[in-house]
N, C-alpha and C. Protein backbone atom coordinates (compact mmCIF):
# COMPACT_ATOMS: atom_id res chain seq x y z
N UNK A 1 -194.24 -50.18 30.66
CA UNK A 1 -193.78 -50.24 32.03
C UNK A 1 -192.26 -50.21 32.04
N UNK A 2 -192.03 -49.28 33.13
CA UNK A 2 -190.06 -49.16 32.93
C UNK A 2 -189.96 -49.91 33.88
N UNK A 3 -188.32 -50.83 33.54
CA UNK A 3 -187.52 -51.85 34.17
C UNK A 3 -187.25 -50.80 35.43
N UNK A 4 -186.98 -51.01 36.86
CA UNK A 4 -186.09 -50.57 37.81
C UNK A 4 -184.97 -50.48 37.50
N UNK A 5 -184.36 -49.39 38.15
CA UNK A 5 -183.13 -48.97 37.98
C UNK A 5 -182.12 -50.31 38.33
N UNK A 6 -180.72 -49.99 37.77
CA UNK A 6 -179.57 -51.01 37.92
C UNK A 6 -179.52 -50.30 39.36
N UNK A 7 -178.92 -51.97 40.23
CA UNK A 7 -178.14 -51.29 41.64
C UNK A 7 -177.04 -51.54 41.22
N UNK A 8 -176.33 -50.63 41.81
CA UNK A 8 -174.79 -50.89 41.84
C UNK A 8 -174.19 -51.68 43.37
N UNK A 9 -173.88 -52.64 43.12
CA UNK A 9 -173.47 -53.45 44.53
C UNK A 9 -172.17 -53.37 44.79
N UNK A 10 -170.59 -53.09 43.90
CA UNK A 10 -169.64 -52.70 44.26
C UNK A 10 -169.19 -52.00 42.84
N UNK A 11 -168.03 -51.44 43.39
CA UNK A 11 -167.77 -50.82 41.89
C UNK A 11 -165.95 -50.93 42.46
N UNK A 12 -165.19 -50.97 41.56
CA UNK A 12 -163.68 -51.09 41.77
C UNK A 12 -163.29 -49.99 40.49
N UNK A 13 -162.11 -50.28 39.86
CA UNK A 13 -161.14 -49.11 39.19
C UNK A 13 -161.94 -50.27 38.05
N UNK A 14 -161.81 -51.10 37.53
CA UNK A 14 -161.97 -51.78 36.39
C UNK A 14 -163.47 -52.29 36.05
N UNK A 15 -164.16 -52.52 37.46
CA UNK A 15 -165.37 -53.48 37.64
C UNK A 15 -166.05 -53.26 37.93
N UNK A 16 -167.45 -53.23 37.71
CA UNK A 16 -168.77 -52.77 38.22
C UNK A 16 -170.00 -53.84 38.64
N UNK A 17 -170.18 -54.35 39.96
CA UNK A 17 -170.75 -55.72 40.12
C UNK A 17 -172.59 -55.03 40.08
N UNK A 18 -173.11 -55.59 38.94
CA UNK A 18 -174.69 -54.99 39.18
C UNK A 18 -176.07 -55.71 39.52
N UNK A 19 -176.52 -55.19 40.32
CA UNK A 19 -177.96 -56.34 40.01
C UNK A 19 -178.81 -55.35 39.01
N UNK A 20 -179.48 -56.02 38.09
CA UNK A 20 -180.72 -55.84 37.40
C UNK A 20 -181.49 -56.93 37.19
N UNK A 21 -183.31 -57.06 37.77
CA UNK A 21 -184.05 -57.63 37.55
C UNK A 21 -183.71 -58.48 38.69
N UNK A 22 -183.14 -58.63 39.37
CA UNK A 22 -182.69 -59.71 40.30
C UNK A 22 -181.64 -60.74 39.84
N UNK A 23 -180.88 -60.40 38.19
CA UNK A 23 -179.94 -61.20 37.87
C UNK A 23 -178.38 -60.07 38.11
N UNK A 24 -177.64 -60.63 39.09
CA UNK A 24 -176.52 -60.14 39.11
C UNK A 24 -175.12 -60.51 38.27
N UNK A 25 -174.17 -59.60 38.34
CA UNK A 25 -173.39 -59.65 36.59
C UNK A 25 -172.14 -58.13 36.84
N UNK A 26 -171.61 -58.63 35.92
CA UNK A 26 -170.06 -57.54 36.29
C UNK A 26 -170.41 -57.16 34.53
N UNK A 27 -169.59 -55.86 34.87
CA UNK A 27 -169.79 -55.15 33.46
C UNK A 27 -168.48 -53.65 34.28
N UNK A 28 -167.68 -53.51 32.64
CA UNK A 28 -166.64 -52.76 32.42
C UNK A 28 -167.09 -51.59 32.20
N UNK A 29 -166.80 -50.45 33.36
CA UNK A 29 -166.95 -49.18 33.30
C UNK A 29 -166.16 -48.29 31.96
N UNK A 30 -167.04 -47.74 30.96
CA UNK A 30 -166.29 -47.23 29.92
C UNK A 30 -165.45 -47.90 28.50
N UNK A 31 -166.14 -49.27 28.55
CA UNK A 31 -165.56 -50.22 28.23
C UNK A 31 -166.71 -50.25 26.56
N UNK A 32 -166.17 -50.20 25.65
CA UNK A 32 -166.88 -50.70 24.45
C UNK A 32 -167.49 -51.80 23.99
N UNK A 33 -166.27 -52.67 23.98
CA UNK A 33 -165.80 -53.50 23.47
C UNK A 33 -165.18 -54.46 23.59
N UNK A 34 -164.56 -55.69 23.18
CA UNK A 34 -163.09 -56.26 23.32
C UNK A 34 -163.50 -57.46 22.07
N UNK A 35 -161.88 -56.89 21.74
CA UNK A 35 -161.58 -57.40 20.72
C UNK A 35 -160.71 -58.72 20.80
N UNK A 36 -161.10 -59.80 19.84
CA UNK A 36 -160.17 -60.77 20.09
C UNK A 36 -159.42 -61.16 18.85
N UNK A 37 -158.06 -61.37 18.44
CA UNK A 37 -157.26 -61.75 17.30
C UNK A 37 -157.07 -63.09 17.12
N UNK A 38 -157.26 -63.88 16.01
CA UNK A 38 -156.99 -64.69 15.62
C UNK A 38 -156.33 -64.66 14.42
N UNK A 39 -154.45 -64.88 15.18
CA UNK A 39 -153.44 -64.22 13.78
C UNK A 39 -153.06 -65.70 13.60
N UNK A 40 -153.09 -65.62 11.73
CA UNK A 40 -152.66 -66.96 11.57
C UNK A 40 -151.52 -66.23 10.14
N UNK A 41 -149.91 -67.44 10.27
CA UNK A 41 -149.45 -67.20 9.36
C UNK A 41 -149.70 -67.66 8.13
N UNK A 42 -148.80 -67.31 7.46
CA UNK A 42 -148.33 -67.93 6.15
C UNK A 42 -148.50 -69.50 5.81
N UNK A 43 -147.84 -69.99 7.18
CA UNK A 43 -147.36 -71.36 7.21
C UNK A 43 -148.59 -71.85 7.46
N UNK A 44 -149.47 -70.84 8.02
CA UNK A 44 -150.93 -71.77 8.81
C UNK A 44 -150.93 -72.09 10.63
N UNK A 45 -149.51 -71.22 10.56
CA UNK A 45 -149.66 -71.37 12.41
C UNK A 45 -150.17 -70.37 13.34
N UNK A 46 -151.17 -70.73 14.12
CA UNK A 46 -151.65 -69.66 15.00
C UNK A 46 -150.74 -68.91 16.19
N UNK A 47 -151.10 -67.80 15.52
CA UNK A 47 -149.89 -67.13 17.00
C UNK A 47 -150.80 -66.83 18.10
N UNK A 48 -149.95 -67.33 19.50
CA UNK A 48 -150.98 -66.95 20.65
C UNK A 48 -149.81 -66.62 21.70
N UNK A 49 -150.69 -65.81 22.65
CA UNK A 49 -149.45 -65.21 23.72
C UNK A 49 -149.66 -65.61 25.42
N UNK A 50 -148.75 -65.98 25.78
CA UNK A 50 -148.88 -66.15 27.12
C UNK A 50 -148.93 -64.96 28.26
N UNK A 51 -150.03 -64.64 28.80
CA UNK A 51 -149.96 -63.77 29.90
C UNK A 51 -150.35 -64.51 31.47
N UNK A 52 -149.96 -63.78 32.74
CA UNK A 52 -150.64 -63.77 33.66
C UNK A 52 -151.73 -63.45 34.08
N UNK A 53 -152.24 -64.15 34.44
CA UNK A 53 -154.02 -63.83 34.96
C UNK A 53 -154.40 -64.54 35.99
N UNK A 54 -154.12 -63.06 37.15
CA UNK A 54 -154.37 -63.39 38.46
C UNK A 54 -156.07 -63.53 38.90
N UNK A 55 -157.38 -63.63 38.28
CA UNK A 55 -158.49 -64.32 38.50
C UNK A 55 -157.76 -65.67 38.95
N UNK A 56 -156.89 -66.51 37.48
CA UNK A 56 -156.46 -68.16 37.66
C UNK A 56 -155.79 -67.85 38.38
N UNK A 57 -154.84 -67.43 39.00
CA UNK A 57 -153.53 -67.54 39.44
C UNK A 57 -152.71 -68.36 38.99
N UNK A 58 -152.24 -68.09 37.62
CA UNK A 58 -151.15 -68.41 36.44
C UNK A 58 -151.16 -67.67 35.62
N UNK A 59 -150.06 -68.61 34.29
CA UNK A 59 -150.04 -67.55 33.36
C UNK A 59 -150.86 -68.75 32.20
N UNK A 60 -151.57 -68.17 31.05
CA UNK A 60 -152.35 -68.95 30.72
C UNK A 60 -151.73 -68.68 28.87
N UNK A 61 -152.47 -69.10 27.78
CA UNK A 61 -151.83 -69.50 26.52
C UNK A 61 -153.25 -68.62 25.77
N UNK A 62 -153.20 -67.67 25.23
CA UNK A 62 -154.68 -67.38 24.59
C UNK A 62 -154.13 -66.72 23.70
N UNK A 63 -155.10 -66.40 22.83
CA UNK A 63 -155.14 -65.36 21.73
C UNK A 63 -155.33 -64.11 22.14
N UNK A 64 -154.58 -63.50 20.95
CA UNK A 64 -154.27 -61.78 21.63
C UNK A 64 -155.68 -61.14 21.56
N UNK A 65 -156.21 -60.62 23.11
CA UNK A 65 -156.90 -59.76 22.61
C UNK A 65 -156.73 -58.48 23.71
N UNK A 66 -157.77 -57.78 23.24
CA UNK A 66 -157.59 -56.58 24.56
C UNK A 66 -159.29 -55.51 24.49
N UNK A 67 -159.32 -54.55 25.51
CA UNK A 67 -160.67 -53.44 25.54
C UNK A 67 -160.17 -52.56 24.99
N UNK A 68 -161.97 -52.39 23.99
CA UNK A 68 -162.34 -51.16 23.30
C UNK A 68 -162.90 -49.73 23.98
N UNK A 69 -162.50 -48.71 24.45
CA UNK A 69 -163.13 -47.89 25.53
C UNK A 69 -162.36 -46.34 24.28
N UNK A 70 -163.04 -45.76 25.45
CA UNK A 70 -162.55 -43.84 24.97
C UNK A 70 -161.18 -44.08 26.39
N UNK A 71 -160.31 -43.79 25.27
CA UNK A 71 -158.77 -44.08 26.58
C UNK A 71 -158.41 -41.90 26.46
N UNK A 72 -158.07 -41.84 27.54
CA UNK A 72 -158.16 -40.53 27.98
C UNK A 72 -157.05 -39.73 26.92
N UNK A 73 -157.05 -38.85 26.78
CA UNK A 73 -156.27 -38.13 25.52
C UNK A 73 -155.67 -38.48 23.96
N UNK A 74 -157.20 -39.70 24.17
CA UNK A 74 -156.68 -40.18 22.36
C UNK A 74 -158.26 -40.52 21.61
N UNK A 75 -158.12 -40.41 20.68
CA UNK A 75 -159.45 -40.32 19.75
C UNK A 75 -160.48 -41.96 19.95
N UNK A 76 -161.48 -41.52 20.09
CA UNK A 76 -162.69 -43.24 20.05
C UNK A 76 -161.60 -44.14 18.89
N UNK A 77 -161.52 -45.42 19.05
CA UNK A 77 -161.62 -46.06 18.85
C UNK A 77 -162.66 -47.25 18.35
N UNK A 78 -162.41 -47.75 16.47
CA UNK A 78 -163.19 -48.51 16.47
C UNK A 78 -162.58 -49.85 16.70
N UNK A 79 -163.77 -50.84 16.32
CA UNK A 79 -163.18 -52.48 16.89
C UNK A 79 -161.74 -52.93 16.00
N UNK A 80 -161.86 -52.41 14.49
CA UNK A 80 -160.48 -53.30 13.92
C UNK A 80 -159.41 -52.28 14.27
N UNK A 81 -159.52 -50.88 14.55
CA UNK A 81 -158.22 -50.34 14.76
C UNK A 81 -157.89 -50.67 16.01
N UNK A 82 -158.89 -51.11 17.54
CA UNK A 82 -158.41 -51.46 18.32
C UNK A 82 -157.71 -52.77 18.09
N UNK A 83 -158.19 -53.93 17.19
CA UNK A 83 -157.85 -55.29 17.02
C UNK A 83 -156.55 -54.79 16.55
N UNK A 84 -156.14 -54.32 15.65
CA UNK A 84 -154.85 -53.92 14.91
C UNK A 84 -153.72 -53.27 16.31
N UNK A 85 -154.25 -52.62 16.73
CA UNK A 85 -153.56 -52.22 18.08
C UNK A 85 -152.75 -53.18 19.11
N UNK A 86 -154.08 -53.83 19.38
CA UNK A 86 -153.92 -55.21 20.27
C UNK A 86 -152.90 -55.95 19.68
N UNK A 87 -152.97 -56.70 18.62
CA UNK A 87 -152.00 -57.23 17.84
C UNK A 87 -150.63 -56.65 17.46
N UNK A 88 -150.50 -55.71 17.47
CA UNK A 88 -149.18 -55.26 17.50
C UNK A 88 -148.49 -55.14 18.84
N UNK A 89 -149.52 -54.48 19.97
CA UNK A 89 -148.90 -54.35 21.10
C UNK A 89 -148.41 -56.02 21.84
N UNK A 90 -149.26 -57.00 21.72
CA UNK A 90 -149.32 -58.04 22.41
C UNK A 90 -148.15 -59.15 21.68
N UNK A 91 -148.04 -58.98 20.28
CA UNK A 91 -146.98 -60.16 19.56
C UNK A 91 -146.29 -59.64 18.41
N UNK A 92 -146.48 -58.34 18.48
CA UNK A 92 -145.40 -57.61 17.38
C UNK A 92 -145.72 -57.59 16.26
N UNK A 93 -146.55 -58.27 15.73
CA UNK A 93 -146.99 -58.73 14.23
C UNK A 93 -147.86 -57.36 13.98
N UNK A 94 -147.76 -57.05 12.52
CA UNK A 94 -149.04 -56.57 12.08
C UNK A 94 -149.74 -56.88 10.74
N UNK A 95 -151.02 -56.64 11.00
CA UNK A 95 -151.64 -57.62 9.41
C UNK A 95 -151.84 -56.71 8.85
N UNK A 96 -152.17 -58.04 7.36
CA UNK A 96 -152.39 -57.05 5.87
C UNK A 96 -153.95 -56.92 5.51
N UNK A 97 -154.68 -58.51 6.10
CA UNK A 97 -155.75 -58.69 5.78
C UNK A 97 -156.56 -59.14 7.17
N UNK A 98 -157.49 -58.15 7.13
CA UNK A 98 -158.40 -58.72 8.41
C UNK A 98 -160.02 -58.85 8.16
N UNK A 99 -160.44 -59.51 8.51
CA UNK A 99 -161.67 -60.38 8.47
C UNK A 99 -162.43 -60.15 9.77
N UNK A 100 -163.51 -59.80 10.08
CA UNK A 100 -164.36 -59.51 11.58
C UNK A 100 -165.20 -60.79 11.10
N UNK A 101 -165.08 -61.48 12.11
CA UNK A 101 -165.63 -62.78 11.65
C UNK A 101 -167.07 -63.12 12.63
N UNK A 102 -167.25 -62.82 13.90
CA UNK A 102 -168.38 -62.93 14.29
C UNK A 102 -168.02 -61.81 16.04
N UNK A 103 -169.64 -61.62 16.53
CA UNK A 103 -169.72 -61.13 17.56
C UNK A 103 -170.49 -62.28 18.68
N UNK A 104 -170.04 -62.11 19.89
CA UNK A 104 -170.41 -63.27 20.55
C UNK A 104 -170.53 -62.60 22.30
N UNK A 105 -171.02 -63.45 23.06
CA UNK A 105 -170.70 -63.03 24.18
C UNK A 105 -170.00 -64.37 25.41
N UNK A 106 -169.01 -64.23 25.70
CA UNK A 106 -168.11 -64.86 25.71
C UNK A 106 -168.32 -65.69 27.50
N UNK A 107 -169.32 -65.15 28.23
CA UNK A 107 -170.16 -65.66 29.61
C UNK A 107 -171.80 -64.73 29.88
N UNK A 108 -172.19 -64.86 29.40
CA UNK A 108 -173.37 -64.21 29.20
C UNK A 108 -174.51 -64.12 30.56
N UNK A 109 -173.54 -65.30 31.84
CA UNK A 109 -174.62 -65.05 32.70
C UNK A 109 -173.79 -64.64 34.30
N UNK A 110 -172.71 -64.19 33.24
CA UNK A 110 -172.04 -63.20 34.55
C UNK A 110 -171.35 -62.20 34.11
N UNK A 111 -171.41 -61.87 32.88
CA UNK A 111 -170.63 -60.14 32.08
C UNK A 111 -171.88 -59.94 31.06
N UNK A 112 -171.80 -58.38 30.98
CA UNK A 112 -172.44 -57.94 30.01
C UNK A 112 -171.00 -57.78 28.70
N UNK A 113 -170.35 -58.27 28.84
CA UNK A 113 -169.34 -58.07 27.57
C UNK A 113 -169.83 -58.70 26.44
N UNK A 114 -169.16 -57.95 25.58
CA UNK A 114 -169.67 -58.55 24.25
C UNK A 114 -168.27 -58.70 23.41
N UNK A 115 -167.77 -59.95 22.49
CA UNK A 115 -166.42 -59.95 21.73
C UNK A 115 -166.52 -59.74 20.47
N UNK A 116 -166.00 -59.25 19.56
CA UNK A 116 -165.63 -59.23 18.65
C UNK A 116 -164.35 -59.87 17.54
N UNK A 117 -164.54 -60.80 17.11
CA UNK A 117 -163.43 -61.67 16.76
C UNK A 117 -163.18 -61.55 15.10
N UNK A 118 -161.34 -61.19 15.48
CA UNK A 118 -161.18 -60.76 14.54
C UNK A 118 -160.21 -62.25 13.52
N UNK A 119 -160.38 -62.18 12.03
CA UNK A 119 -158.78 -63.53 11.66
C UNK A 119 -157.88 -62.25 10.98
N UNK A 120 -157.16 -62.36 11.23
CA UNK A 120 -155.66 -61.52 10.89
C UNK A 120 -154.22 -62.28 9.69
N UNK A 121 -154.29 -62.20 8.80
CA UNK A 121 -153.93 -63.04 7.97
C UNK A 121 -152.44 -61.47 7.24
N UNK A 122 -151.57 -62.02 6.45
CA UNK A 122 -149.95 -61.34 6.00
C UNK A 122 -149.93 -60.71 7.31
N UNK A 123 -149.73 -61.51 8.38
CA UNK A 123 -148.53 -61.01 8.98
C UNK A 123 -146.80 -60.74 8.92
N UNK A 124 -146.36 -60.00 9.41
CA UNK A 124 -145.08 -59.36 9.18
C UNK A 124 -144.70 -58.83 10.64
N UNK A 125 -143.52 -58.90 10.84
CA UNK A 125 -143.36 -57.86 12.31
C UNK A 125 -142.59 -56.75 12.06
């Protein structure tokens, strides 16, 4: 027996609000992935970056991460070259040794996202 189709109840530039089964849930149009960094130095200190994030309305303290997608005039992307990406773009650092340490889903009863967490160890900038 086939499931009913997904409804689509809104859709924005980033967001796609869906019902399936009667459980409703947001999920990233074109979206792979997302990767999360956990860069630790030498010394043993975790680097983390402060951004704004207007959901909170502040700026909040997290670990670098960012989305895995097909970005328009550049080749698929997998999860550690995006993680390697992320990490350079977000705190300048780049690692020597990286570790994919587990996959998780990070709200499971309101995103279909799924994370990928990476430890990032000889950093250098």
């Amino acid at each position: 027996m086939d499931s009913p189709p997904d409804t689509v109840l809104a859709e924005g530039r980033y967001l796609r609000l869906v019902r399936r089964n009667g459980w409703e849930f947001a999920e990233r149009p074109g979206i792979t992935g997302i990767v999360v960094i956990v860069p630790v130095t030498a010394a043993g200190e975790l680097v983390l970056v402060r951004q704004v994030r207007p959901p909170v309305g502040r700026k909040v303290i997290e670990l670098p991460a960012g989305l895995v997608g097909d970005r328009p005039g550049e080749a698929h992307e997998d999860l550690e070259t995006a993680a390697r990406r992320e990490l350079r773009e977000e705190t300048g650092f780049e690692a020597t040794e990286w570790t994919r340490l587990f996959d998780g889903v990070p709200s499971p009863g309101i995103s279909s996202e799924i994370i990928t967490i990476f430890l990032a160890r000889g950093l250098n900038r």
